[in-house]
Protein backbone atom coordinates (compact mmCIF):
# COMPACT_ATOMS: atom_id res chain seq x y z
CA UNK A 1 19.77 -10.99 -4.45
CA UNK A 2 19.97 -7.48 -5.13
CA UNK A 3 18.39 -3.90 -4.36
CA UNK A 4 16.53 -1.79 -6.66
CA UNK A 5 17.03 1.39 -5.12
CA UNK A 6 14.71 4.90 -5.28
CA UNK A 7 16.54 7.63 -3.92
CA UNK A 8 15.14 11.29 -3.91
CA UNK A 9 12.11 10.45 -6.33
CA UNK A 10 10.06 13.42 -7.44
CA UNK A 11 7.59 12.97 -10.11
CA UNK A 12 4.50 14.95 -11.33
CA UNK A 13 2.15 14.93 -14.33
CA UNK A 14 2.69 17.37 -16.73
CA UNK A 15 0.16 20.44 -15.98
CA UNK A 16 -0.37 18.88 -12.48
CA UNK A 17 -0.08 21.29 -9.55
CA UNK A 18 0.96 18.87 -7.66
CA UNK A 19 3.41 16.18 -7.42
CA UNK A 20 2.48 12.76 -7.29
CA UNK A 21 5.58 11.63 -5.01
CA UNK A 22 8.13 13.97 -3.16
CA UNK A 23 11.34 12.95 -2.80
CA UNK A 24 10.54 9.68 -2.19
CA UNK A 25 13.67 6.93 -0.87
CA UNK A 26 13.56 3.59 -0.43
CA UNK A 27 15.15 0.47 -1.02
CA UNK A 28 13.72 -2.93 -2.71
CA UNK A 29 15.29 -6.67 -2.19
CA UNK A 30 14.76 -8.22 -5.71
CA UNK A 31 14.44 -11.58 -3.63
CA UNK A 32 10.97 -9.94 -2.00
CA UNK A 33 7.50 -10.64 -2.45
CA UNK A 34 6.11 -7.30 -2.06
CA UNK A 35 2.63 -6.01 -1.82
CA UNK A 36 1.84 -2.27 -3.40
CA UNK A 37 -1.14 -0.95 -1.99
CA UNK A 38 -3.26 2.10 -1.54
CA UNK A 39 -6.16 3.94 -2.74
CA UNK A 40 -7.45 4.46 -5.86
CA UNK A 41 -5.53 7.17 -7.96
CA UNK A 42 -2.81 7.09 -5.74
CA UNK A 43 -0.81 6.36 -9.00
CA UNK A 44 0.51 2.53 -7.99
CA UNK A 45 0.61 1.64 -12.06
CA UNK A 46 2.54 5.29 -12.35
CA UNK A 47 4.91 4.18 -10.08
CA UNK A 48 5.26 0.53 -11.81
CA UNK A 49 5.81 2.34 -15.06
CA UNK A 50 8.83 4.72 -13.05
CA UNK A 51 10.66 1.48 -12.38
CA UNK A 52 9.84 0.80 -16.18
CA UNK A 53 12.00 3.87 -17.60
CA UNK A 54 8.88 4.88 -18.98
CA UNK A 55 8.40 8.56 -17.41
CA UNK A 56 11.03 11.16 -16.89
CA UNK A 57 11.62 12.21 -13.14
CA UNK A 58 14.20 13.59 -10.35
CA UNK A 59 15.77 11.91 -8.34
CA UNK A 60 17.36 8.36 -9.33
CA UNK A 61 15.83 4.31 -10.04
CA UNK A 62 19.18 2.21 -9.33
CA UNK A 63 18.40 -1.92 -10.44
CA UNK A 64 20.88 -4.36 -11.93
CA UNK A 65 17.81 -6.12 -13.00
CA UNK A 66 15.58 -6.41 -15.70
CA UNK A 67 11.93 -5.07 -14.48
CA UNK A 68 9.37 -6.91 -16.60
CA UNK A 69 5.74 -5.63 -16.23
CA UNK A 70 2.33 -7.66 -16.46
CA UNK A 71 -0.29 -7.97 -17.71
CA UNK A 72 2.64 -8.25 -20.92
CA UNK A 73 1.51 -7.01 -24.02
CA UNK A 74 1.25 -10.24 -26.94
CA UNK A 75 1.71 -8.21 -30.21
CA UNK A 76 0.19 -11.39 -32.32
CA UNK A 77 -2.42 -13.50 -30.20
CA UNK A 78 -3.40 -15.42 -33.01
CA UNK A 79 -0.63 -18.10 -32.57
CA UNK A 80 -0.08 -21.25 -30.89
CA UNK A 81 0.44 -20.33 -26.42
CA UNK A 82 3.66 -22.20 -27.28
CA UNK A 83 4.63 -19.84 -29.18
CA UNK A 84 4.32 -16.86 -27.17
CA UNK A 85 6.38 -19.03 -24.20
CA UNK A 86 8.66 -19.04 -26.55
CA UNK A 87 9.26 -15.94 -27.41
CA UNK A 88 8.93 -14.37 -24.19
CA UNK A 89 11.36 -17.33 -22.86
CA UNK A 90 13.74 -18.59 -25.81
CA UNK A 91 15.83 -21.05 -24.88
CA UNK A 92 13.26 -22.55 -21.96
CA UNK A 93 13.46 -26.69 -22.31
CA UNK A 94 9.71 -28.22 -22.78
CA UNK A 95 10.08 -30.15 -19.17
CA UNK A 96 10.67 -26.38 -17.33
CA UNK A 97 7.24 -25.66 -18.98
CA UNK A 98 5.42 -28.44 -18.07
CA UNK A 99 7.00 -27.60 -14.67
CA UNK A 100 5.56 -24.54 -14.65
CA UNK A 101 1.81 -25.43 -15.62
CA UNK A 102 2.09 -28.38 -12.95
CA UNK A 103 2.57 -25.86 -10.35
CA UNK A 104 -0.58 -24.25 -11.57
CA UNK A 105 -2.32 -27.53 -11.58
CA UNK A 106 -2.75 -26.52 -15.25
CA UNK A 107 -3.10 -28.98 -17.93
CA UNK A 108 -0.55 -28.75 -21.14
CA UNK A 109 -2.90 -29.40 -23.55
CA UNK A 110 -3.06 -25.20 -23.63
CA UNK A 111 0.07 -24.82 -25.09
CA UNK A 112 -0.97 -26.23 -28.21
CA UNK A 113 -3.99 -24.23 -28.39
CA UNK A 114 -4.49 -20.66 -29.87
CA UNK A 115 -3.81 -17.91 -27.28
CA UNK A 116 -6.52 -16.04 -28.66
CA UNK A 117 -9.30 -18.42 -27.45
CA UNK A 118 -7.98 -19.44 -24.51
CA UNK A 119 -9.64 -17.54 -21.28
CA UNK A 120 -8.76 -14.97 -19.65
CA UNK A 121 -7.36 -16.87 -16.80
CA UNK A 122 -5.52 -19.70 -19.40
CA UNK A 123 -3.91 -16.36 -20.95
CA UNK A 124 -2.92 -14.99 -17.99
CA UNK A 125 -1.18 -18.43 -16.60
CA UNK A 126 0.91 -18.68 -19.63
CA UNK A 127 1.97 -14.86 -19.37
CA UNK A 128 2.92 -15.81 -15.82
CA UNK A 129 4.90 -18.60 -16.51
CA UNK A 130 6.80 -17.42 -19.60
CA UNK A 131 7.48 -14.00 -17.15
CA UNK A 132 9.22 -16.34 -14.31
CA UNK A 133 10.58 -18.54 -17.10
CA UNK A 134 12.61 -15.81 -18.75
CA UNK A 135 14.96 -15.36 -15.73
CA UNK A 136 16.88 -12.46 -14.07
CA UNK A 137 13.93 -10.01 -14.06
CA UNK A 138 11.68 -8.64 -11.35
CA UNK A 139 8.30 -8.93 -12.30
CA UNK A 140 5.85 -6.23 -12.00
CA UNK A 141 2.22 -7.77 -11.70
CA UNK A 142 -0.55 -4.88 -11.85
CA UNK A 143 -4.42 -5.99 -10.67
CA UNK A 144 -3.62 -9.72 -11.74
CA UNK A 145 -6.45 -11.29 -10.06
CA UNK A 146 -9.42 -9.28 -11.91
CA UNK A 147 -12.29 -11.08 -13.17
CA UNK A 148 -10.91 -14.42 -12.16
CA UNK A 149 -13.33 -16.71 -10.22
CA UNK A 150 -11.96 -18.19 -7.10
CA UNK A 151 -10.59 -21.13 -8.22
CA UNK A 152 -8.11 -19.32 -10.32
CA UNK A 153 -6.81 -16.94 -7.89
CA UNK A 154 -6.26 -20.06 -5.41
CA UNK A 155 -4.37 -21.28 -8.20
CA UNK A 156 -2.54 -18.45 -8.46
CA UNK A 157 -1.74 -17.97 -4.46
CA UNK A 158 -0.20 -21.47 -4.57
CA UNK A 159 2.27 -20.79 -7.72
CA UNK A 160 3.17 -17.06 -6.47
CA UNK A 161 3.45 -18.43 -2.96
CA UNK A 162 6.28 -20.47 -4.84
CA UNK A 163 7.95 -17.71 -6.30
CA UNK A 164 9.59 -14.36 -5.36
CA UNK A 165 11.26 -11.55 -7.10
CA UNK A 166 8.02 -9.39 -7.96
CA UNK A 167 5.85 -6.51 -6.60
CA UNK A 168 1.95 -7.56 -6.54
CA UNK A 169 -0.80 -4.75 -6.80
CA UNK A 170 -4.00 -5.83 -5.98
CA UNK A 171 -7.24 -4.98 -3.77
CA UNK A 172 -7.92 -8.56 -3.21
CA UNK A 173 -6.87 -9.11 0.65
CA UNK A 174 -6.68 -12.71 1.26
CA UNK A 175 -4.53 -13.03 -2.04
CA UNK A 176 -2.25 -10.47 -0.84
CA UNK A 177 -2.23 -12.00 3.18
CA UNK A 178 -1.28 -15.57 1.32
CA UNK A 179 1.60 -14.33 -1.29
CA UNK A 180 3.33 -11.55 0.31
CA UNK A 181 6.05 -10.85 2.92
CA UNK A 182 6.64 -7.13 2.00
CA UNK A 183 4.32 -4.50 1.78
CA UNK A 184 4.85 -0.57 0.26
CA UNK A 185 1.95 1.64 0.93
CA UNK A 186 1.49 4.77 -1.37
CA UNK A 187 -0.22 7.41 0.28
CA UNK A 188 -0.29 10.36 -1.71
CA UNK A 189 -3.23 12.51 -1.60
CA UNK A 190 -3.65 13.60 -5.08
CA UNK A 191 -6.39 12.97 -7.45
CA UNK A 192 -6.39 14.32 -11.08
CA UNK A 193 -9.29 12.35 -12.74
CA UNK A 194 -11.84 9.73 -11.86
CA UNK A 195 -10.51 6.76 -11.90
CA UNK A 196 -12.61 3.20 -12.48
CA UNK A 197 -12.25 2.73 -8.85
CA UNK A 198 -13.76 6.26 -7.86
CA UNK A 199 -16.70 5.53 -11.04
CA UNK A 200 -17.82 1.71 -9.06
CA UNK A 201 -17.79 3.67 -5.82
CA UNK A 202 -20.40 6.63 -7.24
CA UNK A 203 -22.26 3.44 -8.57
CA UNK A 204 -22.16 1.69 -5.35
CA UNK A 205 -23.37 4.72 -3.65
CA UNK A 206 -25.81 5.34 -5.78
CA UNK A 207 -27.22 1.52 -5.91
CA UNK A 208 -27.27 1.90 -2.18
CA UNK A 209 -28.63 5.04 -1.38
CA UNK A 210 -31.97 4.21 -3.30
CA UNK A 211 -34.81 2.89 -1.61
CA UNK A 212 -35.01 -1.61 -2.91
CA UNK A 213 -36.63 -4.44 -1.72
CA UNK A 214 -33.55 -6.28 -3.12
CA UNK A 215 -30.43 -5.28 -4.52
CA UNK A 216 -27.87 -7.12 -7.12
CA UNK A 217 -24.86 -6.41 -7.53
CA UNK A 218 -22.14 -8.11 -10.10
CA UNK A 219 -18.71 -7.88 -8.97
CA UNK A 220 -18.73 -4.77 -7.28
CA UNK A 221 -14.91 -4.49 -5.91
CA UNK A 222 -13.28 -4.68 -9.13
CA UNK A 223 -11.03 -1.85 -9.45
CA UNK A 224 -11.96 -0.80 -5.39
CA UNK A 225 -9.25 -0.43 -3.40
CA UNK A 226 -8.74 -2.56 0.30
CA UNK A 227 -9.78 0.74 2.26
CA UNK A 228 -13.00 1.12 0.56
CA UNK A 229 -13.84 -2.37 0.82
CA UNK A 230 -13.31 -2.57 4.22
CA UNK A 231 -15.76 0.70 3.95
CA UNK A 232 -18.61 -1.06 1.85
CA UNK A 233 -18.46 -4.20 4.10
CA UNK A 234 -19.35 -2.10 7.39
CA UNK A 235 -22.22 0.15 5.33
CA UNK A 236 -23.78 -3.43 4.47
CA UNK A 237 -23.18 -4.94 7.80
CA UNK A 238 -24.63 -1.97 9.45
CA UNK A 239 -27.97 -1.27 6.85
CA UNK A 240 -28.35 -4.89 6.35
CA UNK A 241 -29.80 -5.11 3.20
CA UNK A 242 -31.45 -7.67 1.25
CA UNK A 243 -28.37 -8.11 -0.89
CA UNK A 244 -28.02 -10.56 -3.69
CA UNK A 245 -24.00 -10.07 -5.10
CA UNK A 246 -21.74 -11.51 -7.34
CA UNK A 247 -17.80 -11.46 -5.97
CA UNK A 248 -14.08 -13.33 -5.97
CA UNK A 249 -13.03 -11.48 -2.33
CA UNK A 250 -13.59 -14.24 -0.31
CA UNK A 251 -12.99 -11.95 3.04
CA UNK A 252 -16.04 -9.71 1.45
CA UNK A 253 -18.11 -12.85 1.03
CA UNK A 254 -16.98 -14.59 4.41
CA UNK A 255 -17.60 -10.70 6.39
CA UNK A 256 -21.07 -9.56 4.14
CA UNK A 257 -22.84 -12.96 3.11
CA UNK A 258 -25.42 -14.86 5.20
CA UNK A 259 -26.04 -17.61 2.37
CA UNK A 260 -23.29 -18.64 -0.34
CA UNK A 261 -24.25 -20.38 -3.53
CA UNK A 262 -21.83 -22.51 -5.60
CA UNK A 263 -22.14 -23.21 -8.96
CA UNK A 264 -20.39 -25.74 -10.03
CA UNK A 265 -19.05 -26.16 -13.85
């Protein structure tokens, strides 16, 4: 165990009026599982990418860790997923691997297959894995459960439940309720430019606001942050439209839906 530490942080865009945190202090246990939430363009990635080294700022970042950031960047896809473990872990033993897929009731067989055509789930369980595997680093997992269907994430929940040493950024509530025991709340006001999050909520509002005898909707929280949610769920529940939607938050579907189809592979 030990603390990454932010003392005094003050950082702002170039050009930007304002300041996107003020002298900011607090202190991280690199044994935590800790949730980073807030809205939309509140600058959670910036902040990810502070801990990085990758902007300048005031103040001072203290770790004795390594701070390793997902989704990680695979310079060559078009290799063998064994490969990429590999190289992200060297030195990992072939029964730690297995070890690894096992706890993501994952079979092996997509080691040995081209990362490049594996899903986007497969990829992102053998980013995760080679991440932990690599050791003495606090992992940095930005909006990991996008696009996943449900099975994945519930995957997911039971290996991170397993784990600690990481911040988790996502909008996805029950995933957060099930992994977490810390949570860091940015709060900042500023907005500089429309983020995806602000775009689905002009759609949304949009969709909405228009006069339908049905309405149908693919995914619409992707990129929407917990407060809006929480903010779409009590326009449906009190409007009650005839609502036909396509979604991974299961407390969205549990709170909105009146019928729930499953289709099965």
């Amino acid at each position: 165990m030990s603390l990454i530490s932010v003392n005094n942080l003050t950082f702002g865009y170039d050009g930007s009026y304002n300041n996107i945190f003020e002298d900011v202090s607090f202190n991280i246990d690199t044994d935590w599982k800790l949730g980073l939430i807030g809205r939309n363009g509140k600058e959670k990635t910036t902040f990810l990418k502070l801990l990085q080294g990758k902007y300048e700022y005031k103040g001072t970042i203290s770790k004795f860790v390594d701070v390793d950031y997902f989704p990680f960047e695979v310079t060559n896809k078009n290799r063998m997923s064994i490969e990429i473990v590999n190289e992200i872990a060297p030195n990992i033993a072939d029964w730690e691997i297995i070890k690894e897929l096992n706890l993501l009731n994952t079979d092996t067989e997509i080691l040995y297959k081209n990362f490049n055509l594996l899903s986007g789930g497969e990829q992102i369980k053998i980013l995760l894995i080679s991440l932990f595997l690599k050791g003495n680093n606090f992992l940095l997992i930005d909006e990991s459960t996008n696009h996943l269907d449900i099975e994945t994430r519930n995957n997911l929940v039971s290996y991170l439940e397993k784990k600690k040493g990481f911040i988790l950024v996502s909008h996805d509530r029950n995933f957060l309720d099930k992994v977490v025991n810390h949570i860091v709340a940015i709060n900042n006001t500023n907005i500089q430019d429309m983020s995806e999050g602000q775009k689905k909520k002009v759609l949304i509002a949009k969709s909405i606001s228009k006069q339908a005898n049905i309405y149908i909707w693919d995914e619409p929280l992707n990129y929407i942050d917990i407060l809006t949610r929480i903010q779409i769920e009590d326009t449906i529940l009190n409007y009650k439209p005839t609502l036909i939607f396509v979604e991974h938050d299961e407390i969205f579907i549990e709170k909105v839906s009146t019928k729930i189809i499953k289709l099965e592979r």
